[in-house]
N, C-alpha and C. Protein backbone atom coordinates (compact mmCIF):
# COMPACT_ATOMS: atom_id res chain seq x y z
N UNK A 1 0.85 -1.18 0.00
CA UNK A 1 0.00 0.00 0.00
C UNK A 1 0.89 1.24 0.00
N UNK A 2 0.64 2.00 -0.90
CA UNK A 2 1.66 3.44 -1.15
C UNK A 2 0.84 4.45 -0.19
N UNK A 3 1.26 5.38 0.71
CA UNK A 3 0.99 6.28 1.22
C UNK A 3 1.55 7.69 1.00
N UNK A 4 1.33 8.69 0.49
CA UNK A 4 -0.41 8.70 0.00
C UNK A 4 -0.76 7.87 -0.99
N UNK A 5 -2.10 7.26 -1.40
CA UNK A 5 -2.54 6.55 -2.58
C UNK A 5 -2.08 6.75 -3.77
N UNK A 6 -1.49 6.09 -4.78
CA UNK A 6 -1.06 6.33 -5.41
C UNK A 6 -1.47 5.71 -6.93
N UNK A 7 -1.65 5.92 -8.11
CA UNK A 7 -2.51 5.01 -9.54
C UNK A 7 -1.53 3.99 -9.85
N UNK A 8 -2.05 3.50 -10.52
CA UNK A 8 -1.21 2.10 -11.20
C UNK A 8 -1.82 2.58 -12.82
N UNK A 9 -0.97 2.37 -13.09
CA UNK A 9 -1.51 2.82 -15.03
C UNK A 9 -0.55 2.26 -15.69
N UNK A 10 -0.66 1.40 -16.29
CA UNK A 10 0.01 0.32 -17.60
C UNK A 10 1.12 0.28 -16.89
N UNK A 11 1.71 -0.55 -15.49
CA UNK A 11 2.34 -0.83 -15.12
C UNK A 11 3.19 -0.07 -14.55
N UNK A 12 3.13 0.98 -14.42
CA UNK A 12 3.97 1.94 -13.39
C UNK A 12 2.80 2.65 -12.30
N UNK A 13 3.61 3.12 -11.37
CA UNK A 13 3.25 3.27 -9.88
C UNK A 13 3.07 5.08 -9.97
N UNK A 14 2.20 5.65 -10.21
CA UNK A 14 2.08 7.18 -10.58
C UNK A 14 1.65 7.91 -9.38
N UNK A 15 2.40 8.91 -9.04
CA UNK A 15 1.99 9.66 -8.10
C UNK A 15 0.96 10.81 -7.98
N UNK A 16 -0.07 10.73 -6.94
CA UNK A 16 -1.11 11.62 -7.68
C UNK A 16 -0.64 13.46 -7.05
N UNK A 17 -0.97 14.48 -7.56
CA UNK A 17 -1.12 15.43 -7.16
C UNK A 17 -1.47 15.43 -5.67
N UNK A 18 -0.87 16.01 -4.96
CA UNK A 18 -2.12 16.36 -3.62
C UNK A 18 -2.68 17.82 -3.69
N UNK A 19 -3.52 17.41 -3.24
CA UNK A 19 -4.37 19.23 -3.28
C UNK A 19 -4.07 19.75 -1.80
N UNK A 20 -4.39 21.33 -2.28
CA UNK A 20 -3.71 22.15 -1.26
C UNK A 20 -5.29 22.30 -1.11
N UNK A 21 -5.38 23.75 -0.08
CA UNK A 21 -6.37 24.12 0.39
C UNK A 21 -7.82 23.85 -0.50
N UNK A 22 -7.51 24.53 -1.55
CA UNK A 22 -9.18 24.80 -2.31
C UNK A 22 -9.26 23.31 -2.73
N UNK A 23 -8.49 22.50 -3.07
CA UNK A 23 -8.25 21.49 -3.53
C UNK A 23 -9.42 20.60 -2.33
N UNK A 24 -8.74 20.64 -1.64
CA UNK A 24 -9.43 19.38 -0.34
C UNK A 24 -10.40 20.48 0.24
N UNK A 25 -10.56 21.31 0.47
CA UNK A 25 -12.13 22.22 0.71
C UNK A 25 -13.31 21.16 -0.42
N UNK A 26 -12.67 21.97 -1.50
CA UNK A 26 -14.13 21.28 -2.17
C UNK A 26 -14.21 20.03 -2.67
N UNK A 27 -13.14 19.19 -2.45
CA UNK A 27 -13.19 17.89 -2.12
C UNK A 27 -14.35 17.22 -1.08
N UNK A 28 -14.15 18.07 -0.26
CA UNK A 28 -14.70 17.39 1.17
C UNK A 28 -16.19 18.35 0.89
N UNK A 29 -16.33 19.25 0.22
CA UNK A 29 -17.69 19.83 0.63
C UNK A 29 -18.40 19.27 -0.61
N UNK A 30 -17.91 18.40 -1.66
CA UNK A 30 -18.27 17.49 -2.91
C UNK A 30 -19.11 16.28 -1.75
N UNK A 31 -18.06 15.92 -1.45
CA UNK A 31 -18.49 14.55 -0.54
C UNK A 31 -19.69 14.77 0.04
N UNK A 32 -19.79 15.87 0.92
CA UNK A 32 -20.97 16.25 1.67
C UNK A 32 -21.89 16.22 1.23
N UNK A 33 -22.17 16.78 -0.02
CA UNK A 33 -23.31 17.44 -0.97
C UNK A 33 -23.89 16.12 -1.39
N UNK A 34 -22.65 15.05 -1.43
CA UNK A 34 -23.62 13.93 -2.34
C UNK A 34 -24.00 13.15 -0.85
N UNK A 35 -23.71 12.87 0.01
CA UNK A 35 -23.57 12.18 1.13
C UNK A 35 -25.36 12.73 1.72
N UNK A 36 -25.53 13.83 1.33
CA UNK A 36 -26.76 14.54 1.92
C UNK A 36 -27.97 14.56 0.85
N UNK A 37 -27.35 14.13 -0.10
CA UNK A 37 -28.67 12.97 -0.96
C UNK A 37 -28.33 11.59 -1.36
N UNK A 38 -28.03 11.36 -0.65
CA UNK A 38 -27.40 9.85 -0.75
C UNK A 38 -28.94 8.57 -1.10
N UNK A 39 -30.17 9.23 0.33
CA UNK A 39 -30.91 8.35 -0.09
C UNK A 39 -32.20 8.41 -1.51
N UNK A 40 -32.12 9.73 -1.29
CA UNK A 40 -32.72 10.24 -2.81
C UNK A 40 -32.46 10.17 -4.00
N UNK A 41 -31.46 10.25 -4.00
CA UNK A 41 -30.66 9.43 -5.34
C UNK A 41 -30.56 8.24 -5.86
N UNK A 42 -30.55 7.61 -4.53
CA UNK A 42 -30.10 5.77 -4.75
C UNK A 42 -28.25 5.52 -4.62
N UNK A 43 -27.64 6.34 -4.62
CA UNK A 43 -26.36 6.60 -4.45
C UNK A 43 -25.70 6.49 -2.96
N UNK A 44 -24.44 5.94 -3.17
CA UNK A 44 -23.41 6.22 -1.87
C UNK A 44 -21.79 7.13 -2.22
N UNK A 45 -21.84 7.65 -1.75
CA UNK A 45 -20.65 8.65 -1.92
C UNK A 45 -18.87 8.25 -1.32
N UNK A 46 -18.40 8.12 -2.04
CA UNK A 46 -16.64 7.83 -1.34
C UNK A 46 -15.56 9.03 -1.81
N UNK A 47 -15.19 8.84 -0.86
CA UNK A 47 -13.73 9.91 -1.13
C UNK A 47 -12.90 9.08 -1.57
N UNK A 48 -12.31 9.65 -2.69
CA UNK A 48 -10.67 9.22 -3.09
C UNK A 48 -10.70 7.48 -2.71
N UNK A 49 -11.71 6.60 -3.84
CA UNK A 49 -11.84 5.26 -2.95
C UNK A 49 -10.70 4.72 -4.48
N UNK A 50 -10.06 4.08 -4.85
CA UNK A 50 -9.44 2.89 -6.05
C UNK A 50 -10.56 2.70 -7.27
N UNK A 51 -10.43 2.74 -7.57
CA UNK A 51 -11.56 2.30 -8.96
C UNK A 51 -10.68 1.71 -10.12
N UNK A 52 -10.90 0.38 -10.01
CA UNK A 52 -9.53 -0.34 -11.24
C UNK A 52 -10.78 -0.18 -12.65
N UNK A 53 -10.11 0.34 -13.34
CA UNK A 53 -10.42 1.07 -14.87
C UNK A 53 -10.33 -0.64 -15.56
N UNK A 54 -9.51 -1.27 -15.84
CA UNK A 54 -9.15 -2.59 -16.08
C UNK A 54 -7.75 -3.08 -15.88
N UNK A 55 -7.33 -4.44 -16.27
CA UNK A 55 -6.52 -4.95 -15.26
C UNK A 55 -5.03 -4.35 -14.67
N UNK A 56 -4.78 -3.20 -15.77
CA UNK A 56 -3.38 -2.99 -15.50
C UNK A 56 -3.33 -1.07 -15.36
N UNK A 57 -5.08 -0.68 -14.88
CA UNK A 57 -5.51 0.56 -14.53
C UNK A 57 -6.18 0.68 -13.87
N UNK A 58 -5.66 1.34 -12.55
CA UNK A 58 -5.94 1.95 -11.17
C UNK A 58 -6.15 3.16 -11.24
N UNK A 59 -7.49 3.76 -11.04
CA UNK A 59 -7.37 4.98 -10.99
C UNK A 59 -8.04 5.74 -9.39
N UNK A 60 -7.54 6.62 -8.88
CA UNK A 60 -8.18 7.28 -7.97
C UNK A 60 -9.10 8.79 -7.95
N UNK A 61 -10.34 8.19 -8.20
CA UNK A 61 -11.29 9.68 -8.19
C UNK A 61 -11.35 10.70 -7.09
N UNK A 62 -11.27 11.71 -6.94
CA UNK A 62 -11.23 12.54 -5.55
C UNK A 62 -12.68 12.21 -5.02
N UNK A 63 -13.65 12.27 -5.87
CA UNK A 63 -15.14 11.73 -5.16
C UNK A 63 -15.71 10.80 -6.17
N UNK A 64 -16.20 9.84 -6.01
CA UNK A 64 -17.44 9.04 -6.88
C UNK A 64 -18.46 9.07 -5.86
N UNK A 65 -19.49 8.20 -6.81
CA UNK A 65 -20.78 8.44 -6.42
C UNK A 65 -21.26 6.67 -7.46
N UNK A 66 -21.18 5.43 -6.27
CA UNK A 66 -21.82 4.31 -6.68
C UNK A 66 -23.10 4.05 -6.40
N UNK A 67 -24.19 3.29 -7.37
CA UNK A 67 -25.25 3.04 -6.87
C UNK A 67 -25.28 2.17 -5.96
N UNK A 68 -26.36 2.36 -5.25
CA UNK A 68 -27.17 2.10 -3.79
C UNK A 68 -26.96 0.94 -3.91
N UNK A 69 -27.22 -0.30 -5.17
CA UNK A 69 -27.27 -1.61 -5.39
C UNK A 69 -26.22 -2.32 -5.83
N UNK A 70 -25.33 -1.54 -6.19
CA UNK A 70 -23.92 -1.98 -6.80
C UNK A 70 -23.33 -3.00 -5.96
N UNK A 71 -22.66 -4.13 -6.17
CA UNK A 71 -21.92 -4.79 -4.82
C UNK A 71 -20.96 -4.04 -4.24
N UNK A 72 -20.84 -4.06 -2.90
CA UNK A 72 -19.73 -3.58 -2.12
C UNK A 72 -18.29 -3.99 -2.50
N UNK A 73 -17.61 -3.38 -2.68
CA UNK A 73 -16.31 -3.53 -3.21
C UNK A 73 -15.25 -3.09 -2.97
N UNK A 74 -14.40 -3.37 -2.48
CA UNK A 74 -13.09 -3.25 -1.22
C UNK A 74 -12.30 -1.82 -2.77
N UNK A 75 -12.18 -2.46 -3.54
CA UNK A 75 -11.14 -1.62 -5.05
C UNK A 75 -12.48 -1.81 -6.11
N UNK A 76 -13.15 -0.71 -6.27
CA UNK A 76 -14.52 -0.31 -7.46
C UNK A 76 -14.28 -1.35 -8.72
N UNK A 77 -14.78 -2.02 -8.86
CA UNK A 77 -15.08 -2.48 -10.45
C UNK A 77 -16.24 -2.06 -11.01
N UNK A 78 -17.17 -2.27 -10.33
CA UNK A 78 -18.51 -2.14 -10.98
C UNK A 78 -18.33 -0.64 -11.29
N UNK A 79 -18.80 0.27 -12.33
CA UNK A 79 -18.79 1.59 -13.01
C UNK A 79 -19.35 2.29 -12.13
N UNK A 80 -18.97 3.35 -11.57
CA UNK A 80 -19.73 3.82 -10.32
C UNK A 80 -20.81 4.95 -11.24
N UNK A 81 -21.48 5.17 -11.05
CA UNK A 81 -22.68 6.33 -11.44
C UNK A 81 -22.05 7.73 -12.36
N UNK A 82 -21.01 8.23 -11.25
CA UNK A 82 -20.50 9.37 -11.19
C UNK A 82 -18.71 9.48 -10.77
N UNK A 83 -17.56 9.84 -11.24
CA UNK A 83 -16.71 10.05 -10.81
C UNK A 83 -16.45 11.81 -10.69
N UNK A 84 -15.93 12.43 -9.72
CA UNK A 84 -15.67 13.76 -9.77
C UNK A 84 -13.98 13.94 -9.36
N UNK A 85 -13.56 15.29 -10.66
CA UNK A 85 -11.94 15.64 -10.18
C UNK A 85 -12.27 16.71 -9.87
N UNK A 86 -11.29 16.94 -8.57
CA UNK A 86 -11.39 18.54 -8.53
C UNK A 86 -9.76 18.84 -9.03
N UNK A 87 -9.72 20.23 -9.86
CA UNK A 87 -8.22 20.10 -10.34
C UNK A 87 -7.71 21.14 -9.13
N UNK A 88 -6.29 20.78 -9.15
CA UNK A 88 -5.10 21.76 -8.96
C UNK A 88 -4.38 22.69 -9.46
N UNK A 89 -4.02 23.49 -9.08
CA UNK A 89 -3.00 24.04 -9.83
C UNK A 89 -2.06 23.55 -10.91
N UNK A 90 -0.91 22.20 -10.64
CA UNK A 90 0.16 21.56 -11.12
C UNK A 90 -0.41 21.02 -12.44
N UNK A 91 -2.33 20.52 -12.26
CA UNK A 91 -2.77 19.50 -12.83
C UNK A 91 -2.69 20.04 -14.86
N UNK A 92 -2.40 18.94 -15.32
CA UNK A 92 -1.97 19.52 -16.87
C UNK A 92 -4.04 18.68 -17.21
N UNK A 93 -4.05 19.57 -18.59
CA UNK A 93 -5.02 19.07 -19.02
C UNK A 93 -4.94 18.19 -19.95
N UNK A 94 -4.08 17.17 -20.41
CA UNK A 94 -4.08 16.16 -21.27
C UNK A 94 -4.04 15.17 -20.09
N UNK A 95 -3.48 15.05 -18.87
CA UNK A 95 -3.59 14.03 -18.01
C UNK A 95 -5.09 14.16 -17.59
N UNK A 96 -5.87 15.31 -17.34
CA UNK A 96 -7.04 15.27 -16.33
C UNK A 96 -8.00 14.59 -17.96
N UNK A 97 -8.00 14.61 -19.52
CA UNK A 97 -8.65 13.97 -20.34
C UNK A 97 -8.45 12.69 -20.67
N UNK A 98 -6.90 12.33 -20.08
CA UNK A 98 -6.54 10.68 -20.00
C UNK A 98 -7.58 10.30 -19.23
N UNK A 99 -7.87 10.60 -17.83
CA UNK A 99 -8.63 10.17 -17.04
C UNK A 99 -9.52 10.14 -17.03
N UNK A 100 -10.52 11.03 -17.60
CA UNK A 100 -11.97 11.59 -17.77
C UNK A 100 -12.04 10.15 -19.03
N UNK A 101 -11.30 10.12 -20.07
CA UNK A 101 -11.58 9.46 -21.01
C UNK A 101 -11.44 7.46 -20.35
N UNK A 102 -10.55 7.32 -19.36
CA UNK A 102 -10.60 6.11 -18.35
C UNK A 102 -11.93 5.90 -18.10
N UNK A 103 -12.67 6.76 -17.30
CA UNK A 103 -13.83 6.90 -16.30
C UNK A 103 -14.81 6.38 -18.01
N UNK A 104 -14.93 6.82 -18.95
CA UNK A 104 -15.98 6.79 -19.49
C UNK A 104 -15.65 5.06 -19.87
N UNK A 105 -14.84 5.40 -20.62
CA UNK A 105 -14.22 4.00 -20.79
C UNK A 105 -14.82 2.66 -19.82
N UNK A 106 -14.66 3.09 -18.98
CA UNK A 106 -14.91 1.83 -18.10
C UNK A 106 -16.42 1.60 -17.90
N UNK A 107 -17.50 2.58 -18.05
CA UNK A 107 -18.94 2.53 -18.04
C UNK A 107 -19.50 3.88 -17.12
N UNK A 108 -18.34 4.38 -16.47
CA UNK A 108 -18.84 5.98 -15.62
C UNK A 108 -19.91 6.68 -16.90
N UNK A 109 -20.88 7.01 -16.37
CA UNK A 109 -21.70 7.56 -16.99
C UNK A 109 -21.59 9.24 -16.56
N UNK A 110 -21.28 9.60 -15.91
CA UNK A 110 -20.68 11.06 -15.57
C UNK A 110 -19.61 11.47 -15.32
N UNK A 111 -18.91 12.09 -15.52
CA UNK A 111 -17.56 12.80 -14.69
C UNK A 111 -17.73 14.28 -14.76
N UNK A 112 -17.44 14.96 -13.59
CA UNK A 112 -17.27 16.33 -13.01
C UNK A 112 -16.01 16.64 -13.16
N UNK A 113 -15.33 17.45 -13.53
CA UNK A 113 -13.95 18.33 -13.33
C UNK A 113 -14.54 19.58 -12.89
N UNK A 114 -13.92 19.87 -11.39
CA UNK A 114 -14.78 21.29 -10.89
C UNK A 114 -12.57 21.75 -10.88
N UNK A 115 -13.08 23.27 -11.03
CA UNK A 115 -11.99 24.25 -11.08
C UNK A 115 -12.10 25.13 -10.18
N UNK A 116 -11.42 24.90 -8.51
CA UNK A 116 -11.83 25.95 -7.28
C UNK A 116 -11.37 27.32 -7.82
N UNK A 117 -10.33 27.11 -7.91
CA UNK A 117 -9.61 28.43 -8.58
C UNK A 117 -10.43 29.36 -9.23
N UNK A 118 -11.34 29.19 -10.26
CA UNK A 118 -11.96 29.77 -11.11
C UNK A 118 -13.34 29.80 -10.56
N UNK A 119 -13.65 28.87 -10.12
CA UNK A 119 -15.43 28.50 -9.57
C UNK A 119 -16.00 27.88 -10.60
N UNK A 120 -15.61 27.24 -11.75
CA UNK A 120 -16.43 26.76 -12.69
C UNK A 120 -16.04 25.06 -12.74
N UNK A 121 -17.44 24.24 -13.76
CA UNK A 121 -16.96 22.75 -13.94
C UNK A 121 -17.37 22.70 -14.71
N UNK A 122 -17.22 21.26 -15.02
CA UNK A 122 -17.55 20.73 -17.02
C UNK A 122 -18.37 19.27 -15.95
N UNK A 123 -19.09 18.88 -17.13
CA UNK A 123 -19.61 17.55 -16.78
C UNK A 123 -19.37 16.94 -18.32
N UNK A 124 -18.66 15.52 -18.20
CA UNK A 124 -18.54 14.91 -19.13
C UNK A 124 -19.34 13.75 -19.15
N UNK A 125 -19.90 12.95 -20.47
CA UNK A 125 -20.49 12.09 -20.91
C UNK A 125 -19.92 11.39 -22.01
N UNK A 126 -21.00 10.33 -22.60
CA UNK A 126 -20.22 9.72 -23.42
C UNK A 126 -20.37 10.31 -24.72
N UNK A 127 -21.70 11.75 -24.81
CA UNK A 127 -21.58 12.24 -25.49
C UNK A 127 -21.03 13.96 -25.70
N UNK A 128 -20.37 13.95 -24.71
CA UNK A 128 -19.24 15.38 -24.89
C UNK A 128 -19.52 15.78 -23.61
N UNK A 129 -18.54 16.75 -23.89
CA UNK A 129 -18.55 17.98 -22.31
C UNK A 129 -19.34 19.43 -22.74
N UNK A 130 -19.47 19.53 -21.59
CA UNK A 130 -20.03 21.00 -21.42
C UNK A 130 -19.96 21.50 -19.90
N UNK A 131 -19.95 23.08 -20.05
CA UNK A 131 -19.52 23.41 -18.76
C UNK A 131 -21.08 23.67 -18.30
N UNK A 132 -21.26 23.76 -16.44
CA UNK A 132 -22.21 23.47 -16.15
C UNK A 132 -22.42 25.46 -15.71
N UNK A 133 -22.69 26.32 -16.81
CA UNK A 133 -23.09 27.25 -16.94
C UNK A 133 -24.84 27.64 -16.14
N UNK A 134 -24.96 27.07 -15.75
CA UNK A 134 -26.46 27.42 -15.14
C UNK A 134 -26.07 26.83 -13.16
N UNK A 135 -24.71 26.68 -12.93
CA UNK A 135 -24.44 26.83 -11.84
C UNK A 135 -25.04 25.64 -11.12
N UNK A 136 -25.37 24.30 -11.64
CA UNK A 136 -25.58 23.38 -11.21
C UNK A 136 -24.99 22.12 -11.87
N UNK A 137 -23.73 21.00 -11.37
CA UNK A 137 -23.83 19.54 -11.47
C UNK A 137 -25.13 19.15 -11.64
N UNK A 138 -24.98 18.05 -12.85
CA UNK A 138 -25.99 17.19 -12.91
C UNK A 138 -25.45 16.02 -12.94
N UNK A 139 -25.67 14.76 -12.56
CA UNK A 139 -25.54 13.04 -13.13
C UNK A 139 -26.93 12.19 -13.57
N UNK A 140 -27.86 12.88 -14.25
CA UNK A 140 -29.31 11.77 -14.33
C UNK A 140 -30.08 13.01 -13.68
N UNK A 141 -31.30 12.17 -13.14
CA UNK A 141 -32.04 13.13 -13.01
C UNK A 141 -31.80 13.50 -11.60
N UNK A 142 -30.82 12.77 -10.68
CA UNK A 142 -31.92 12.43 -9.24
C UNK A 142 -30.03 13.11 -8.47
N UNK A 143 -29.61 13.53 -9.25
CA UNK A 143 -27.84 13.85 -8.64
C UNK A 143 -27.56 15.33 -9.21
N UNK A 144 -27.54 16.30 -8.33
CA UNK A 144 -27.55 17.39 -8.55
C UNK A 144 -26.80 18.28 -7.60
N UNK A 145 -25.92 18.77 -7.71
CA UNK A 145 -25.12 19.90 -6.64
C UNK A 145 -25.31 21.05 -7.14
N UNK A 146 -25.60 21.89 -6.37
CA UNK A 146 -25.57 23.44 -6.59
C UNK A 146 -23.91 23.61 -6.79
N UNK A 147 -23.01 24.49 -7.71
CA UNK A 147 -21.71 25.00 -7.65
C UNK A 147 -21.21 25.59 -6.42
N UNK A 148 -22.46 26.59 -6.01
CA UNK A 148 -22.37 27.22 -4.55
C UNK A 148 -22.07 26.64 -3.79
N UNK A 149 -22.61 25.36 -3.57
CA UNK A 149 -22.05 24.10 -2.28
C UNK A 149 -20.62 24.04 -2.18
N UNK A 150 -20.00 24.80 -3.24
CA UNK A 150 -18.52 23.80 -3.17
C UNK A 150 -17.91 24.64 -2.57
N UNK A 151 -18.04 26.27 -2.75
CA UNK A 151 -17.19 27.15 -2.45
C UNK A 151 -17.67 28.57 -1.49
N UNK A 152 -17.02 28.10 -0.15
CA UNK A 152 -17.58 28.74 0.69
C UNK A 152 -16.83 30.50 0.74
């Protein structure tokens, strides 16, 4: 076990970014938001849990969001609902679309990239991105964060 967590991607051991302040703020106030519709949704919320992409890709989401019925799973296989990044500063944008493009890949039906820095996010699908200009995350109908939630 690498401390801090660390990806596995086509056989090397990758170190992730750590986030500084805004970074783990809206990390943790992501978590909350989904954690506080958890049963309305049908969803359970994890921080930063493993999610193996396939056999020789490990990836770590800062938040997902698995369904309610999914089996319990020590390292995610089953496609969780929702994966969310929050970026960093350091973070390049051809690595944060490697990943976004992982998540879909594997059956994620949503991914969030929120930008504290700026206050804005994109929600990706399998049919494109778009930024969430009306100031609300969506995943489906029943998964929804206000932007406001994130940034106090």
């Amino acid at each position: 076990m690498y401390r801090p967590d660390r990806e596995y991607i086509d056989g090397a051991v990758v170190e992730r970014i750590m986030g500084e302040y805004d970074h783990a703020r809206t990390q943790g106030l992501l978590g909350v938001s989904l954690v506080a519709i958890e049963r309305t949704a049908g969803i359970v919320a994890l921080i930063s849990p493993r999610v193996q992409i396939h056999s020789r890709r490990f990836r770590v989401p800062d938040v997902c969001a698995i369904r309610r019925d999914a089996p319990v799973e020590q390292i995610i296989q089953t496609p969780p609902a929702l994966c969310a990044e929050v970026l960093s500063p350091d973070d390049r944008l051809s690595e944060m679309q490697e990943r976004i493009d992982d998540y879909l890949a594997m059956g994620v039906e949503h991914v969030w990239m929120i930008d504290p820095r700026t206050r804005r996010a994109w929600i990706t699908t399998a049919d494109g991105s778009r930024e969430a200009k009306d100031g609300t995350l969506r995943a489906g109908d029943l998964i929804q964060v206000p932007l406001a939630a994130l940034f106090d």
